[in-house]
C-alpha atoms as a PDB file:
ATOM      1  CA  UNK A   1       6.732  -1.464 -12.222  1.00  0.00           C
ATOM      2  CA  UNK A   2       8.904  -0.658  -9.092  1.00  0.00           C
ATOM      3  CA  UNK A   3       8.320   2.853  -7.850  1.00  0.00           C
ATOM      4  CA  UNK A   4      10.755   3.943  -4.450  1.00  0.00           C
ATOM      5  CA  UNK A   5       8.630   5.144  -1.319  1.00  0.00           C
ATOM      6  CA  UNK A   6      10.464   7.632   0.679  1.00  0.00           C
ATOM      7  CA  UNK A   7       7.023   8.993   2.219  1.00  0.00           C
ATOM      8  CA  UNK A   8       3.495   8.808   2.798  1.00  0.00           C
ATOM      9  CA  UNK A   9       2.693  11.102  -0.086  1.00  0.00           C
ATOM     10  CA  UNK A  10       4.227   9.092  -2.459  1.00  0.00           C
ATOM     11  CA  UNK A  11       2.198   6.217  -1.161  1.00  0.00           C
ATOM     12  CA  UNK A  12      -0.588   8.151  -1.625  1.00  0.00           C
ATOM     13  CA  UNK A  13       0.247   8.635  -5.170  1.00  0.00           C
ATOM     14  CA  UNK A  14       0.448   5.783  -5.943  1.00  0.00           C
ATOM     15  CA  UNK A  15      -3.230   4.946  -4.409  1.00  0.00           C
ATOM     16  CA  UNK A  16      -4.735   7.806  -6.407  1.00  0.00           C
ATOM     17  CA  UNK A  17      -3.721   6.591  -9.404  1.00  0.00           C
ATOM     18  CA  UNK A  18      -4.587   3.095  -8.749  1.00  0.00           C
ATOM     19  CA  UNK A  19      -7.873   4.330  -8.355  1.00  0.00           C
ATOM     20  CA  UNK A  20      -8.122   6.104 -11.285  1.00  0.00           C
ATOM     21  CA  UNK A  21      -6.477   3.878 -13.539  1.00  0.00           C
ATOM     22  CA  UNK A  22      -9.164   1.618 -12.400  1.00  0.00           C
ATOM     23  CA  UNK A  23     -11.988   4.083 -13.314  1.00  0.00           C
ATOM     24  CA  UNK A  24     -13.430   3.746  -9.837  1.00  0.00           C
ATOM     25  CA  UNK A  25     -14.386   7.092  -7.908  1.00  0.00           C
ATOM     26  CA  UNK A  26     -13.344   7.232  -4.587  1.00  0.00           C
ATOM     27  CA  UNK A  27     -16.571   6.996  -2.990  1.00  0.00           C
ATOM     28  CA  UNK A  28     -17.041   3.584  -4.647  1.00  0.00           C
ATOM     29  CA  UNK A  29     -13.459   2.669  -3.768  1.00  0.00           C
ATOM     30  CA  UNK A  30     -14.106   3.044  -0.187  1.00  0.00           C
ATOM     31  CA  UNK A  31     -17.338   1.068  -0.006  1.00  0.00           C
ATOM     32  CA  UNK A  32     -16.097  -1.819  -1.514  1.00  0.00           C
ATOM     33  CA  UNK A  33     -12.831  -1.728   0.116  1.00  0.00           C
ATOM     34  CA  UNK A  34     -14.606  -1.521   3.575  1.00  0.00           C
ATOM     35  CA  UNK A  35     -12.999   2.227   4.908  1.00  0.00           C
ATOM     36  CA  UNK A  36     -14.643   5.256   4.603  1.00  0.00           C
ATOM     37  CA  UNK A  37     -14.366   7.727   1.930  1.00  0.00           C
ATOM     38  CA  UNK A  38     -12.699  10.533   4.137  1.00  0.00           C
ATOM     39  CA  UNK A  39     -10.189   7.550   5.369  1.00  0.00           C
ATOM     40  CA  UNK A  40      -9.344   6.814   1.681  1.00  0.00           C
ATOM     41  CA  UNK A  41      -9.267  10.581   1.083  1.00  0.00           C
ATOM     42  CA  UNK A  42      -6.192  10.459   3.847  1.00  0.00           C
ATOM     43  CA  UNK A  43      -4.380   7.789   2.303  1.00  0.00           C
ATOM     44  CA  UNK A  44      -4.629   9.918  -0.976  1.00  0.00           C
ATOM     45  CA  UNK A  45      -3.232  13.049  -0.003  1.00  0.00           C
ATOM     46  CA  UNK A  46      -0.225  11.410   2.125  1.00  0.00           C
ATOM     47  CA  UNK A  47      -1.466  11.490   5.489  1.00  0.00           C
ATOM     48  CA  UNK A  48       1.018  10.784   8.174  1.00  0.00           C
ATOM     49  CA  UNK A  49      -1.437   9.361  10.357  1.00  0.00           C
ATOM     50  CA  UNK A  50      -3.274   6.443   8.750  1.00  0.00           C
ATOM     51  CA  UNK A  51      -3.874   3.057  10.869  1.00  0.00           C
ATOM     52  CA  UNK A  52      -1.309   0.682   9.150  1.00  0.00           C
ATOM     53  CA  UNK A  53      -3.808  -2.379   8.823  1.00  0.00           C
ATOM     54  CA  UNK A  54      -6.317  -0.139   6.778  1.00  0.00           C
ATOM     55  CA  UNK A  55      -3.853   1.162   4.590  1.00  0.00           C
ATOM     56  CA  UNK A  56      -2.672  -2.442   3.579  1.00  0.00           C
ATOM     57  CA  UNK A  57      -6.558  -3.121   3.395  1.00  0.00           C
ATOM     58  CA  UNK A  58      -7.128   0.002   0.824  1.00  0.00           C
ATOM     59  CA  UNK A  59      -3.537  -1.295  -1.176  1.00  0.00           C
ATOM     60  CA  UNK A  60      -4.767  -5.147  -1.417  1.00  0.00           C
ATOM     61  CA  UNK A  61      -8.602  -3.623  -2.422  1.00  0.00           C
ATOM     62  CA  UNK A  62      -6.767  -1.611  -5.269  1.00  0.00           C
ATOM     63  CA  UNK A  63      -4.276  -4.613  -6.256  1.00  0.00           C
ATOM     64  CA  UNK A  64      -1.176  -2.727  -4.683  1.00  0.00           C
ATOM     65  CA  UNK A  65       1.441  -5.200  -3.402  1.00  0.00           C
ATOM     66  CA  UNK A  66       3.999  -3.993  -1.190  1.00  0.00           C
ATOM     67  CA  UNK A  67       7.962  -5.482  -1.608  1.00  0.00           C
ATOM     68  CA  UNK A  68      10.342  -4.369   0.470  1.00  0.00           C
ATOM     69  CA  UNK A  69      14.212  -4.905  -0.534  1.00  0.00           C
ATOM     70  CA  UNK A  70      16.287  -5.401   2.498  1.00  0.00           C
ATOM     71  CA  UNK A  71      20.084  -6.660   2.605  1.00  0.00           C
ATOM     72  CA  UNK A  72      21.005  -9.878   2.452  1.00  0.00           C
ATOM     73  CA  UNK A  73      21.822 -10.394   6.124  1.00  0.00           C
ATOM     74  CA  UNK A  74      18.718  -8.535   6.872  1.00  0.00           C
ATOM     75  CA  UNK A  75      16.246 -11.043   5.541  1.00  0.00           C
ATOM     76  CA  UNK A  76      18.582 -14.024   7.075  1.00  0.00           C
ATOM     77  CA  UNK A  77      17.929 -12.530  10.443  1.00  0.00           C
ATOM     78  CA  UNK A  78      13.909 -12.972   9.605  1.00  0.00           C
ATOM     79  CA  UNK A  79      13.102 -16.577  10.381  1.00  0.00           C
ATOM     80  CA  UNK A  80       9.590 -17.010   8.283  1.00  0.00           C
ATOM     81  CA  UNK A  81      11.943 -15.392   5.114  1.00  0.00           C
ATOM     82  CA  UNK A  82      15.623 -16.826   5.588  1.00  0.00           C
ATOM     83  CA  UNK A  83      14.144 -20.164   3.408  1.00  0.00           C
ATOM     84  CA  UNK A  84      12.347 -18.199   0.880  1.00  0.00           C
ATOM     85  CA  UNK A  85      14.209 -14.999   0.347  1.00  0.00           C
ATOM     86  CA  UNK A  86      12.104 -14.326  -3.056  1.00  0.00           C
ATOM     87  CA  UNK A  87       8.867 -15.298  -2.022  1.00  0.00           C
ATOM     88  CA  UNK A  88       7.058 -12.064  -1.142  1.00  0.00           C
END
């Protein structure tokens, strides 16, 4: 399912429910993702100021994958994408 982002707390949404969906509580979540529970607890209620490589760390643990759609000539200006526009 696509969902649109237009903020952190929306991210964090989407997190939460991850979680739950999984039937994991967020103690557990954090352990075996490698952050700490009050970290997780950020991400959760949309904190603006999460470290960007932990939050893709807690989104991978949970099985969240990020897509971005960019324009056309966006994506042709990125050299690692312009051959392989659909490959995430």
């Amino acid at each position: 399912m696509k969902i649109p982002i237009e903020n952190s707390s929306a991210i964090g949404e989407i997190v939460r429910a991850s979680r739950k969906a999984q039937g994991i509580r967020q103690d557990d979540a954090a352990g075996s993702i490698g952050v700490s529970e009050n970290f997780l607890g950020k991400i959760e209620r949309g904190s603006d100021s999460v470290q960007w490589g932990k939050l893709f760390q807690v989104m991978e643990g949970l099985g969240i994958r990020v897509i971005l759609d960019v324009p056309d000539n966006v994506a042709s200006q990125m050299p690692s994408r312009s051959t392989n526009k659909d490959k995430p």
